[in-house]
Protein backbone atom coordinates (compact mmCIF):
# COMPACT_ATOMS: atom_id res chain seq x y z
CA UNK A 1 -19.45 0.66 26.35
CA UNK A 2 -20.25 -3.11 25.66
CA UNK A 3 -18.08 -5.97 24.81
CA UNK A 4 -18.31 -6.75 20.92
CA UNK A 5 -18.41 -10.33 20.81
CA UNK A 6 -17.89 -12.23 16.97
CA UNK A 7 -18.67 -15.34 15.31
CA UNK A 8 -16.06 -17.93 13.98
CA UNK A 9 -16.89 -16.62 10.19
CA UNK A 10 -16.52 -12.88 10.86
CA UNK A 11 -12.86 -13.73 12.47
CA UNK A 12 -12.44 -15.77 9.59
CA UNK A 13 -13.49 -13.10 6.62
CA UNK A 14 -11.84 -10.27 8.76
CA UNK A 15 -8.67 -12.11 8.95
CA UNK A 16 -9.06 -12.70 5.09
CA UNK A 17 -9.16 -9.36 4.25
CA UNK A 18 -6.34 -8.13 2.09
CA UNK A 19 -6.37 -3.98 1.65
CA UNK A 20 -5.21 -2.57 4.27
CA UNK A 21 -7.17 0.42 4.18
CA UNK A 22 -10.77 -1.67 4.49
CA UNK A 23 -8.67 -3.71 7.33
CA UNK A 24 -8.76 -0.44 9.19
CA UNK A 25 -12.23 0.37 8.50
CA UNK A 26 -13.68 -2.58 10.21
CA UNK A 27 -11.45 -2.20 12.85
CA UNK A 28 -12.59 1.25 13.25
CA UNK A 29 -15.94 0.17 12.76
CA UNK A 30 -15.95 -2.43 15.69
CA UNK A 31 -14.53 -0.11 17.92
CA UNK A 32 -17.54 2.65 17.46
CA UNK A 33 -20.08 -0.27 17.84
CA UNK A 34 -18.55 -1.10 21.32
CA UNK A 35 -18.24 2.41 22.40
CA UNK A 36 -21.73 3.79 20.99
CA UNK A 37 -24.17 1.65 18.35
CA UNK A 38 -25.83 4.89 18.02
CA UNK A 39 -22.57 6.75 16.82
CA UNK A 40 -23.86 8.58 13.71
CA UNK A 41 -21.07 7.53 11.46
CA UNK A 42 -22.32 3.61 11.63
CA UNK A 43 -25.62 4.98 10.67
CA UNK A 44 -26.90 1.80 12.50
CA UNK A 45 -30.41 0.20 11.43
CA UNK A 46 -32.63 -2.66 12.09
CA UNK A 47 -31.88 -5.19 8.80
CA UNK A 48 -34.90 -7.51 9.12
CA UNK A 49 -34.14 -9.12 6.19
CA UNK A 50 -31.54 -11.58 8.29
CA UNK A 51 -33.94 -11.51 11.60
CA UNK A 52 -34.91 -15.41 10.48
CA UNK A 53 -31.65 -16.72 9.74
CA UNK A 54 -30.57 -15.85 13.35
CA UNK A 55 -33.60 -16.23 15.27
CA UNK A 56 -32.42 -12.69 16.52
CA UNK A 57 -33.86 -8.64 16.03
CA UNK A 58 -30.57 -8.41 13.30
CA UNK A 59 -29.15 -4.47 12.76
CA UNK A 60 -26.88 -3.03 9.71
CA UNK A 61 -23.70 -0.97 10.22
CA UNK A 62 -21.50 0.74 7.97
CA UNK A 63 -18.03 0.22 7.72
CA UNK A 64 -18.12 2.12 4.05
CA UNK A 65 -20.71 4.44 2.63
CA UNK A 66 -21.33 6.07 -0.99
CA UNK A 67 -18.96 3.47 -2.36
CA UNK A 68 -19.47 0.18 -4.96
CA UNK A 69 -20.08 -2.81 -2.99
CA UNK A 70 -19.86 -1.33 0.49
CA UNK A 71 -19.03 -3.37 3.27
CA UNK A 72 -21.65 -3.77 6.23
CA UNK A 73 -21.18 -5.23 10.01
CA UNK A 74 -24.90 -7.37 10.94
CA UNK A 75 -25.40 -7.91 14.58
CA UNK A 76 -27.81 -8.34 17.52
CA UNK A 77 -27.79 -6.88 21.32
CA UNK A 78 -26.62 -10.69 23.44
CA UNK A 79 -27.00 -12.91 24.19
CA UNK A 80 -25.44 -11.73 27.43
CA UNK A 81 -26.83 -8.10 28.73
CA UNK A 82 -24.11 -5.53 27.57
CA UNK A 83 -23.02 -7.68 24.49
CA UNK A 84 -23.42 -7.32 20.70
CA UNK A 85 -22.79 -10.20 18.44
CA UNK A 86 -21.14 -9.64 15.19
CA UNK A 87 -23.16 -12.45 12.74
CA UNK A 88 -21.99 -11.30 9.49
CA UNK A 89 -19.66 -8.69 7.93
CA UNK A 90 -19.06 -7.91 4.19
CA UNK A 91 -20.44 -6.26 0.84
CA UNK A 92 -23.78 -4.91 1.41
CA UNK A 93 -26.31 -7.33 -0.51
């Protein structure tokens, strides 16, 4: 397990959310990333696309799949040994 550290704007857009049912997803979501970034159900990737914005190696996870607009969690391993940083959340671009 590793402590899943986030950013003023992910608190900010998760505490924005409104349906209660994508609410839970990212919760869920969170809670798989801190237990295992590997778990198959994140389907967890390197996302280089954002590596420049945050001077960091920046992965993808999936809080929905196979649906319009679906919402992803970005983050990067730190900056403290057994830490992720969540950087971004929300519709896939």
């Amino acid at each position: 397990m590793v402590a899943v550290n986030t950013t003023e704007s992910v608190d900010a857009v998760i505490r924005g959310i409104r349906d209660k049912a994508l609410a839970k997803k990212v919760v869920k979501c969170l809670i798989l990333l801190g237990q295992d970034h590997r778990h198959t159900g994140l389907g967890s990737h390197r996302f280089e696309s954002f590596d420049s914005l945050y001077a960091e190696r920046i992965w993808e996870s999936y809080v929905e799949n196979r649906t319009p607009s679906a919402w992803r969690i970005w983050w990067f391993f730190g900056p403290e040994d057994g830490t992720i940083t969540v950087v971004d959340i929300g519709p896939h671009p």
